[in-house]
N, C-alpha and C. Protein backbone atom coordinates (compact mmCIF):
# COMPACT_ATOMS: atom_id res chain seq x y z
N UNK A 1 137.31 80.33 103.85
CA UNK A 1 136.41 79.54 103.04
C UNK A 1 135.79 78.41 103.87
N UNK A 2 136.87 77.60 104.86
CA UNK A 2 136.11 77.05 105.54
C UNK A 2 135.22 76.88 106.64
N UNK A 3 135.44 78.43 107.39
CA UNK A 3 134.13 78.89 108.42
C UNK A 3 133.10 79.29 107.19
N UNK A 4 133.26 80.00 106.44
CA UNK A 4 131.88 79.91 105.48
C UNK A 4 130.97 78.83 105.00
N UNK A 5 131.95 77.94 104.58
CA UNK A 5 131.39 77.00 104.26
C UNK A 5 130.42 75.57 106.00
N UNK A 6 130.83 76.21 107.16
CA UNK A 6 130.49 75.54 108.07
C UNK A 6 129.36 76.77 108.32
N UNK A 7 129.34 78.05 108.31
CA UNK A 7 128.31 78.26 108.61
C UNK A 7 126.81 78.23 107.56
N UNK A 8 127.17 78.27 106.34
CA UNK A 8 126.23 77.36 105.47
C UNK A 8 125.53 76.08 106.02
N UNK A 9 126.45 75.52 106.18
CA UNK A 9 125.68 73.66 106.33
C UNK A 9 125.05 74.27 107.70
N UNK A 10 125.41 75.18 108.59
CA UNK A 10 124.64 75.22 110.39
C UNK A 10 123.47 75.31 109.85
N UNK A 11 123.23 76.96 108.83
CA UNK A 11 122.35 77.32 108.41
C UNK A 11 120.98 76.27 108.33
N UNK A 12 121.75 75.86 107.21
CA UNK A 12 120.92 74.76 106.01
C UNK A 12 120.42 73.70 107.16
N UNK A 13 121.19 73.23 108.00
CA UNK A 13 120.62 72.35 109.11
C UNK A 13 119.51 72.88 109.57
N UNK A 14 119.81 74.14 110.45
CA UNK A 14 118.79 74.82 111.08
C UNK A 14 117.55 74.96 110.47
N UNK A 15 117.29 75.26 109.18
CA UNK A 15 116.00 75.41 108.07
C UNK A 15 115.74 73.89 108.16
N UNK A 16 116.62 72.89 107.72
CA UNK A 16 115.64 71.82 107.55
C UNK A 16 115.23 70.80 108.86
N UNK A 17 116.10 71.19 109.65
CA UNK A 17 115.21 70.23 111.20
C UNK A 17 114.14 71.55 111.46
N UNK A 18 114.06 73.04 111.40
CA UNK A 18 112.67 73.83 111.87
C UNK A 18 111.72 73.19 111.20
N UNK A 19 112.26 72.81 109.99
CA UNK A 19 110.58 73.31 108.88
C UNK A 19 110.13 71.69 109.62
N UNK A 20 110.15 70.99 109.91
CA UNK A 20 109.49 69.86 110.45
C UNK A 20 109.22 69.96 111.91
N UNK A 21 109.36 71.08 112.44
CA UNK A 21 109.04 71.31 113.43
C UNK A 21 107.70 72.18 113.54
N UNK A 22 107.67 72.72 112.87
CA UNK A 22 106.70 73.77 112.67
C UNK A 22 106.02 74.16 111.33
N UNK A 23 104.45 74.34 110.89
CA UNK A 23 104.34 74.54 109.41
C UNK A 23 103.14 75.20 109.57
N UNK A 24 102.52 75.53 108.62
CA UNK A 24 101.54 76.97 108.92
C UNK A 24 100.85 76.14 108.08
N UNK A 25 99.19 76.08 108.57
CA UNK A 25 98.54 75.48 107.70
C UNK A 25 98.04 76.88 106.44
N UNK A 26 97.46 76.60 105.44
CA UNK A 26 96.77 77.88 104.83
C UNK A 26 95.61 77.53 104.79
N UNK A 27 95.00 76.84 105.13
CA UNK A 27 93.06 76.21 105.19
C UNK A 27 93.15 75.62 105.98
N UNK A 28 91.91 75.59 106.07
CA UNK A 28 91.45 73.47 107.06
C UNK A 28 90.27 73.53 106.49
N UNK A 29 89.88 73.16 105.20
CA UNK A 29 89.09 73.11 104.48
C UNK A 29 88.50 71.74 104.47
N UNK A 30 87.15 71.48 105.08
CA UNK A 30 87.14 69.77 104.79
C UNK A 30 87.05 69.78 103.34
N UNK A 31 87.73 68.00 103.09
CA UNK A 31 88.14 67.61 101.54
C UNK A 31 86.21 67.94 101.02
N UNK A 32 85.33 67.44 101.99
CA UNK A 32 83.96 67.21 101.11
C UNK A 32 83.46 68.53 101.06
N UNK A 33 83.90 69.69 101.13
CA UNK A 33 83.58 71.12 100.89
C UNK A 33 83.97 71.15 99.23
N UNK A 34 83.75 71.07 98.71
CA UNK A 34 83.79 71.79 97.61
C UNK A 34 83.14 72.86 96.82
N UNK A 35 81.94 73.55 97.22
CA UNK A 35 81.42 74.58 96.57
C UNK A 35 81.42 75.52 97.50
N UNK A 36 81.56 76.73 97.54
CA UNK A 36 80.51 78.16 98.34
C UNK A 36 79.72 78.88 97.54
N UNK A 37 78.80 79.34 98.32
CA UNK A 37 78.01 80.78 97.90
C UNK A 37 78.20 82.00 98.16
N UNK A 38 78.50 82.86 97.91
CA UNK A 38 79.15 83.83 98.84
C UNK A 38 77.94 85.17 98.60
N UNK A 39 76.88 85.20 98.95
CA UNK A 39 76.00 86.03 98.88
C UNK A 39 76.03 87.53 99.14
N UNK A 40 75.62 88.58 98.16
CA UNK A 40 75.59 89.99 98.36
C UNK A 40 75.66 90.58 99.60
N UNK A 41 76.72 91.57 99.93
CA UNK A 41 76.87 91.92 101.48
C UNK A 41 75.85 93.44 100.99
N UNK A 42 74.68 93.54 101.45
CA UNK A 42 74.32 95.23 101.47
C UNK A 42 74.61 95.49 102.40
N UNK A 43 74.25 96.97 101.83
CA UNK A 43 74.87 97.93 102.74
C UNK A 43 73.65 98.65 103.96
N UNK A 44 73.95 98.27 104.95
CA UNK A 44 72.87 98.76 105.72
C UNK A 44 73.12 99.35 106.92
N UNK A 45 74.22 100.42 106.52
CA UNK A 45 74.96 100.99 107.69
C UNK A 45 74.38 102.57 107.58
N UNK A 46 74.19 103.28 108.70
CA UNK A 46 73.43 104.39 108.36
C UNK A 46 74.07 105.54 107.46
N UNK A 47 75.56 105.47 107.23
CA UNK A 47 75.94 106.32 106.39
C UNK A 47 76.52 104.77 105.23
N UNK A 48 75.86 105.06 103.72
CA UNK A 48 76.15 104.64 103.10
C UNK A 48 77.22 105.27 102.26
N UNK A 49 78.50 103.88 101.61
CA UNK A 49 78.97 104.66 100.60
C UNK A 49 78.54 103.66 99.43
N UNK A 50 78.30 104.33 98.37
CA UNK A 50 78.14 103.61 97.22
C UNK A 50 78.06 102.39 96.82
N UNK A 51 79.53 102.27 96.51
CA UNK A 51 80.42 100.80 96.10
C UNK A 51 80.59 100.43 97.21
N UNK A 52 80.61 100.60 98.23
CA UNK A 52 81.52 99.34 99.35
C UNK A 52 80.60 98.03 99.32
N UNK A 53 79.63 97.60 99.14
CA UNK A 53 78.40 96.62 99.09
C UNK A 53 79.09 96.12 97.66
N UNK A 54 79.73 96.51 96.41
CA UNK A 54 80.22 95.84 95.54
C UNK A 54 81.57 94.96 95.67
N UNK A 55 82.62 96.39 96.20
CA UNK A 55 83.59 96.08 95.88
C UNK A 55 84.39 95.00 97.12
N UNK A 56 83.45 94.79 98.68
CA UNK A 56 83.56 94.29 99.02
C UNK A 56 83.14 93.08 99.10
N UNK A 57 82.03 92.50 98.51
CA UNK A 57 81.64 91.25 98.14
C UNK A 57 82.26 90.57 97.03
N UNK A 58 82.82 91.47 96.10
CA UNK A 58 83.94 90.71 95.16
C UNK A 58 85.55 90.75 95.58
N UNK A 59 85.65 91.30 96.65
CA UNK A 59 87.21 91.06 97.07
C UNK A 59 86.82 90.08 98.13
N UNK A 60 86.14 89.58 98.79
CA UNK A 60 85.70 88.43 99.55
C UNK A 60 85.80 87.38 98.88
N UNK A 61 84.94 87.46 97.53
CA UNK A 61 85.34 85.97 96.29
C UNK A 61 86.44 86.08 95.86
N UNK A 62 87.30 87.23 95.57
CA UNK A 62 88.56 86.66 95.10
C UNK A 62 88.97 86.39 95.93
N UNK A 63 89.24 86.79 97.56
CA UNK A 63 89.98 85.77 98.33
C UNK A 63 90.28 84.51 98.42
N UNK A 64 88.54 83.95 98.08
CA UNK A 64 88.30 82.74 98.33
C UNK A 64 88.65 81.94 96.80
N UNK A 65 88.19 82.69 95.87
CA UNK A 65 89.06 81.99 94.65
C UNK A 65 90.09 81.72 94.70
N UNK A 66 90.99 82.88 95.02
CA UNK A 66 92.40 82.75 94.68
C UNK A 66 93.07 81.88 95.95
N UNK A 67 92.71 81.73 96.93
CA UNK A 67 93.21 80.71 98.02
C UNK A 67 93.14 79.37 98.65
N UNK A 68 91.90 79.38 97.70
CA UNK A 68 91.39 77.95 97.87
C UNK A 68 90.83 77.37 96.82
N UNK A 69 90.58 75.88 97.34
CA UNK A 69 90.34 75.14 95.93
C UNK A 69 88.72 74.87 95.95
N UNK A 70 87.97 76.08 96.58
CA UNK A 70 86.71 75.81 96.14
C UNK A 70 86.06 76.53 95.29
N UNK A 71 85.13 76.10 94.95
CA UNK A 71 84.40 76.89 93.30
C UNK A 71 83.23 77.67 93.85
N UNK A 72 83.08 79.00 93.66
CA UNK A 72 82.06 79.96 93.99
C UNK A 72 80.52 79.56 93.18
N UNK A 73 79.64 79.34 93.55
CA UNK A 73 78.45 79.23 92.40
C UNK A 73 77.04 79.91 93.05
N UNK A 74 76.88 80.43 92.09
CA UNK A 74 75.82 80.96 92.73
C UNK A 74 74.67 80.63 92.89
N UNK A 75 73.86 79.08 93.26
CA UNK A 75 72.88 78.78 94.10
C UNK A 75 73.58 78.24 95.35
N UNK A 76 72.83 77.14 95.69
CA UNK A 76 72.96 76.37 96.91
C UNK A 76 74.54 75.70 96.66
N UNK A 77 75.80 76.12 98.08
CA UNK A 77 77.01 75.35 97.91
C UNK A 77 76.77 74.55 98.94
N UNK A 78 77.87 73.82 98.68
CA UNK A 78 78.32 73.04 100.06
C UNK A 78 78.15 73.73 100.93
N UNK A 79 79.15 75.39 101.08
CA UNK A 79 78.83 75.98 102.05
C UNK A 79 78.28 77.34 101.97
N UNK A 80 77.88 77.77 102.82
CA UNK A 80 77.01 79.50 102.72
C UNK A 80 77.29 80.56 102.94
N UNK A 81 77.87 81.76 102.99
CA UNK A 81 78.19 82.95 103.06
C UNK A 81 77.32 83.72 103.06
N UNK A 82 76.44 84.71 104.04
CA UNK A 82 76.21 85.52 103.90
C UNK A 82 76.36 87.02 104.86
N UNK A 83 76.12 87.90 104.48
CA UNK A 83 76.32 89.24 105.86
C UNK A 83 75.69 90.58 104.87
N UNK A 84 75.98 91.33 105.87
CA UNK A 84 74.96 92.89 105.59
C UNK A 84 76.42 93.39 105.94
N UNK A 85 76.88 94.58 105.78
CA UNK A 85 77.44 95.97 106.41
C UNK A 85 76.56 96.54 106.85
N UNK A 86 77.13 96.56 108.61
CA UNK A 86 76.13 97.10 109.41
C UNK A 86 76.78 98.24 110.18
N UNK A 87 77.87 98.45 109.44
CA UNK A 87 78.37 99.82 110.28
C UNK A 87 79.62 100.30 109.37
N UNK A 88 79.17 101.82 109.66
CA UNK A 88 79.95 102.64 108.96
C UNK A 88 80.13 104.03 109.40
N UNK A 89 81.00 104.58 110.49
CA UNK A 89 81.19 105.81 110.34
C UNK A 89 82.50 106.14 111.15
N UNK A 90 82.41 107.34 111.22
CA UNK A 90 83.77 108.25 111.71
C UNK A 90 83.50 108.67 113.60
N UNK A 91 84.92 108.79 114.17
CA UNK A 91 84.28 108.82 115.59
C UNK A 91 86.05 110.03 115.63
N UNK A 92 86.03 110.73 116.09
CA UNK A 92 87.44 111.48 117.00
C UNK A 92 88.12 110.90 117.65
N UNK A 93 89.18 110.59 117.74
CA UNK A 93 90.21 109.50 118.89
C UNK A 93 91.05 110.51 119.15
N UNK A 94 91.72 111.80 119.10
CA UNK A 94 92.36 112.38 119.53
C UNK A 94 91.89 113.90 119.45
N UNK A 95 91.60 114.46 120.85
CA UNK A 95 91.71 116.24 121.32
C UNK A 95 92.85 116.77 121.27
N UNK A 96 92.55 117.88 120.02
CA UNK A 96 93.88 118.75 120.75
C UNK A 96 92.94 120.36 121.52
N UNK A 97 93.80 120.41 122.18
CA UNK A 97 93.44 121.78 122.90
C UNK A 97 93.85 123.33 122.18
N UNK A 98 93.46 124.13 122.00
CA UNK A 98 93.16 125.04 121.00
C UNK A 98 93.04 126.65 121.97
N UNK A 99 92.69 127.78 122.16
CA UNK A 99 93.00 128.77 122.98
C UNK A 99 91.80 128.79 123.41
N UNK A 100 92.09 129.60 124.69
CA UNK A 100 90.86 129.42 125.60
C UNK A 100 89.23 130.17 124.80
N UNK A 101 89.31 130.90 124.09
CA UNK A 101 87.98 131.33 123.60
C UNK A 101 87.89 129.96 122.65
N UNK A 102 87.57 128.93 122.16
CA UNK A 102 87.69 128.18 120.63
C UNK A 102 87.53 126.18 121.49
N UNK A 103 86.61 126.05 120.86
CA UNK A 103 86.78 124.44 121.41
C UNK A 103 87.64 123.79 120.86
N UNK A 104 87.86 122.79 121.94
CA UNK A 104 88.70 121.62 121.23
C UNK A 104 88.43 121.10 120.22
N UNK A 105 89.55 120.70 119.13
CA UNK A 105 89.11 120.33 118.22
C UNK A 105 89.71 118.38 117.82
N UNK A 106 89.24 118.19 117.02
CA UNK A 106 90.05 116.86 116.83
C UNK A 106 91.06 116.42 116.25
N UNK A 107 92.49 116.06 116.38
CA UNK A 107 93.37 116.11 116.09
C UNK A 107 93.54 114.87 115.03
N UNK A 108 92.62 113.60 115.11
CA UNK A 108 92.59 112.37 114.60
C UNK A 108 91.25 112.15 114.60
N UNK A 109 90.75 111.30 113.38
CA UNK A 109 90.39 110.65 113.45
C UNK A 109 89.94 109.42 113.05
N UNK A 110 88.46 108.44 113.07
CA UNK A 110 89.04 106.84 113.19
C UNK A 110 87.47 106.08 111.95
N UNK A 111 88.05 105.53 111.04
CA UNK A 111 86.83 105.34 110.54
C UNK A 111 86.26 103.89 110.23
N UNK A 112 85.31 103.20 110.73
CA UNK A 112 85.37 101.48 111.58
C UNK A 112 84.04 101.93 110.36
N UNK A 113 84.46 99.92 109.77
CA UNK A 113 83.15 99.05 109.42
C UNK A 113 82.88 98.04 110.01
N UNK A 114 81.62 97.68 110.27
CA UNK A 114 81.64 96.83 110.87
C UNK A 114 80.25 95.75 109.74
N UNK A 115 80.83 94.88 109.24
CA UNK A 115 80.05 93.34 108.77
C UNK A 115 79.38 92.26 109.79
N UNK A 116 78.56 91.97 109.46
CA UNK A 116 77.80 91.18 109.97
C UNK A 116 77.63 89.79 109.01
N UNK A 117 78.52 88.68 109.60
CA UNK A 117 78.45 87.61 108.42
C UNK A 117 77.85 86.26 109.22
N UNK A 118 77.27 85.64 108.53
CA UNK A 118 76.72 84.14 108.73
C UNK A 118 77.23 83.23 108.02
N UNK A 119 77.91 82.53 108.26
CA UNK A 119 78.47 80.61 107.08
C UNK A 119 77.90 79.33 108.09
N UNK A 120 77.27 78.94 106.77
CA UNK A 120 76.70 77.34 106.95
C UNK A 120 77.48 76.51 106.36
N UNK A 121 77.67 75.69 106.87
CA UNK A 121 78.44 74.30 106.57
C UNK A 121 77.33 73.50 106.91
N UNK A 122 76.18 72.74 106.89
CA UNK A 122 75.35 71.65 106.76
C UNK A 122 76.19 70.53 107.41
N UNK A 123 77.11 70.05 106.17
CA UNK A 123 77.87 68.59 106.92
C UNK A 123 78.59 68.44 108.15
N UNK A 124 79.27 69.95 108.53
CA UNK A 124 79.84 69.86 109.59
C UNK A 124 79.76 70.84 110.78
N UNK A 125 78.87 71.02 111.61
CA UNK A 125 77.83 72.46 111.63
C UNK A 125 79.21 73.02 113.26
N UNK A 126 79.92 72.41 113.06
CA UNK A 126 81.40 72.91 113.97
C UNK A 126 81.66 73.90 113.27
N UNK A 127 81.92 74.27 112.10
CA UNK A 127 81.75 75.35 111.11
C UNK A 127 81.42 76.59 111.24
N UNK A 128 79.95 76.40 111.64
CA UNK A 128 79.39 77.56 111.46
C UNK A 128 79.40 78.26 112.25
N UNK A 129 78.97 79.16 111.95
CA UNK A 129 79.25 80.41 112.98
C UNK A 129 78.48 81.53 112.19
N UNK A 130 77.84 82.89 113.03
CA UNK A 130 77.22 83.97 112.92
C UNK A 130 77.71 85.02 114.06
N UNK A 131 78.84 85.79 113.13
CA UNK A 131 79.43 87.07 113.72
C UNK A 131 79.56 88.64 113.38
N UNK A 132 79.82 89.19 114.39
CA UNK A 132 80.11 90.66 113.62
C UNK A 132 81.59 90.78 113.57
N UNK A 133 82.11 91.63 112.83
CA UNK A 133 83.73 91.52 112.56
C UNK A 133 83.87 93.27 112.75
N UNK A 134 84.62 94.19 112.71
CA UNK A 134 84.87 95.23 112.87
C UNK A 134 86.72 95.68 113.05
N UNK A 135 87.17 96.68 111.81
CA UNK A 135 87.80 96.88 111.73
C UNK A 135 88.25 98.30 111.34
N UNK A 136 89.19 98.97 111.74
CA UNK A 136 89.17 100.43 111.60
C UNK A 136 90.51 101.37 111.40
N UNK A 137 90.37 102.43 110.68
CA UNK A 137 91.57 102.64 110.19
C UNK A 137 91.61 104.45 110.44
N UNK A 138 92.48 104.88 110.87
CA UNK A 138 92.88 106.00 111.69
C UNK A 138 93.79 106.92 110.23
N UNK A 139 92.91 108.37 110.75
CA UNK A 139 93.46 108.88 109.47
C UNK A 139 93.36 110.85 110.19
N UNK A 140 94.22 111.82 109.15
CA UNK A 140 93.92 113.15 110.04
C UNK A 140 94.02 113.88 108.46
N UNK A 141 93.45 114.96 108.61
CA UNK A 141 92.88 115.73 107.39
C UNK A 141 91.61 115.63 107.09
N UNK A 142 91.32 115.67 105.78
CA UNK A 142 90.10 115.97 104.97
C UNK A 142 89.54 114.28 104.63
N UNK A 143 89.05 114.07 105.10
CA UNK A 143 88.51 112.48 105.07
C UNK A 143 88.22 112.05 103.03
N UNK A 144 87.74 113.20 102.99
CA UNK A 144 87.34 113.08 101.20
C UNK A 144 88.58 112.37 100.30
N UNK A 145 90.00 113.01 100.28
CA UNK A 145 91.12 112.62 100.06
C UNK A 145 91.53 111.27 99.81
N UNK A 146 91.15 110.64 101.24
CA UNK A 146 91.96 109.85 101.93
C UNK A 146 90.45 108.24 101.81
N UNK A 147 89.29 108.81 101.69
CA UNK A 147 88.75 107.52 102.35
C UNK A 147 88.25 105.94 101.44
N UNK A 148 88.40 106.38 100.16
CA UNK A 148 88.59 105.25 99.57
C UNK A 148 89.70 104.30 99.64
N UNK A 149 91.34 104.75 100.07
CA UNK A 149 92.05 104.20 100.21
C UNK A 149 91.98 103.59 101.89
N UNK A 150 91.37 104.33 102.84
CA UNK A 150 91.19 103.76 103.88
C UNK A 150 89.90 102.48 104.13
N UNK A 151 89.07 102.83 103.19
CA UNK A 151 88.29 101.66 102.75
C UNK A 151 88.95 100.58 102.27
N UNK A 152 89.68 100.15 101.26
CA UNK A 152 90.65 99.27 100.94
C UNK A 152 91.34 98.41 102.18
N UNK A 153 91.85 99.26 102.55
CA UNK A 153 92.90 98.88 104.13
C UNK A 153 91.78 98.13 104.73
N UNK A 154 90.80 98.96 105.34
CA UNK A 154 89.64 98.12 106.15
C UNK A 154 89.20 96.55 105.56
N UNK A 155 89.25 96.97 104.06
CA UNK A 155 88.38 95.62 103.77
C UNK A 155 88.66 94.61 103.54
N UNK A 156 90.27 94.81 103.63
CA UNK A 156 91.42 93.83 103.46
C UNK A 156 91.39 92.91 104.92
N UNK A 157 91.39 93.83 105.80
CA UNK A 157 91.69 93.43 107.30
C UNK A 157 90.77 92.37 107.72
N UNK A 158 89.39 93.22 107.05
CA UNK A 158 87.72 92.15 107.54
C UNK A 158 88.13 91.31 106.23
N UNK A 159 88.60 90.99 105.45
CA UNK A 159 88.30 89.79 105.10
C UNK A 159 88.94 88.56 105.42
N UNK A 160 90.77 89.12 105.40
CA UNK A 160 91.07 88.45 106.41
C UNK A 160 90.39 87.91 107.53
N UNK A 161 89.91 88.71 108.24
CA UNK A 161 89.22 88.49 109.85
C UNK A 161 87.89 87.05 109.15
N UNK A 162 87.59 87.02 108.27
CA UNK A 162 86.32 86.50 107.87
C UNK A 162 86.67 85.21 107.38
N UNK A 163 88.06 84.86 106.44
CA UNK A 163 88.71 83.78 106.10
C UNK A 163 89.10 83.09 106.68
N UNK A 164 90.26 84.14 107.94
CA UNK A 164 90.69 83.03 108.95
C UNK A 164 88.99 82.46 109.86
N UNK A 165 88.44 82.90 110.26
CA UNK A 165 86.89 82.69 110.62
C UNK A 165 86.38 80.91 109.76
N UNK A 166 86.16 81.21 108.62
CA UNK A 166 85.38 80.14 107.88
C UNK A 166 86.64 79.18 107.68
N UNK A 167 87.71 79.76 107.15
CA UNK A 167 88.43 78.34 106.83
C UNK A 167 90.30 78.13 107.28
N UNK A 168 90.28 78.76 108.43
CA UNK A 168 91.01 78.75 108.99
C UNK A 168 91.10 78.22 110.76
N UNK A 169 89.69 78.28 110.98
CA UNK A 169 89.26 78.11 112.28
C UNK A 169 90.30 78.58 113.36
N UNK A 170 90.04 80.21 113.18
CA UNK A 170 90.85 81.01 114.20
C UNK A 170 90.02 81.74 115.22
């Protein structure tokens, strides 16, 4: 009972001298930010899909809803959001070799979007920035199956990539 009870208190030590050692911010939002715009991403990638121009411009605002304390409105914010999808397709990342009459065929493959986003910050133009982001997700079979859920994955990744970007300054 009483090595248990000593390795408890080590524990409990150890947690509370780290956590003052180290802390993860989740923003760096200046306090005078309070609004965004987060403007329609089209789709202007040569293979279009449908919804991705929807469902990715509203999982971009809920990010930003749900993580931060600024209010989305749709004219002029504090700050600006905008981008196109400027890329969309499938490429082979893995040959397999197959008998000598019969080409190689592809064993994998890889399917990348790539966004094109712009944010204005006005008050603090350290902020801003105009980038492309690109992210891609590796898949084998019948692409039909599989590619809405690999869309998901992707758009999770770029928004991440786009958050830490505007208000994370990574």
């Amino acid at each position: 009972m009483r090595k248990l009870l000593g390795i408890f208190l080590t524990i409990s030590s150890l947690a509370f001298i780290s956590s003052g050692c180290y802390t993860l911010k989740s923003t760096a939002i200046p306090l005078e930010m309070k609004t965004i715009n987060i403007g329609f991403f089209e789709n202007n990638a040569q293979l279009v899909v449908g919804n991705l121009s929807q469902t990715f411009t509203e999982a971009l605002k809920e990010r930003v809803r749900s993580t931060t304390r600024l209010s989305i409105v749709s004219g002029e914010g504090n700050a600006n959001m905008t981008g196109t999808i400027t890329g969309y397709h499938f490429e082979p990342i893995s040959i397999q070799a197959t008998n000598n009459n019969t080409a190689p065929i592809a064993g994998a493959q890889r399917l990348s979007i790539t966004v094109h986003v712009k944010f204005v910050y006005d008050a603090e133009k350290k902020y801003n920035f105009e980038q492309d982001f690109t992210r891609y997700a590796d898949y084998t079979g019948d692409i039909t199956t599989q590619e809405q859920t690999l869309i998901l994955t992707i758009e999770k990744q770029l928004i991440d990539d786009i958050f830490n970007k505007a208000f994370n300054n990574w």
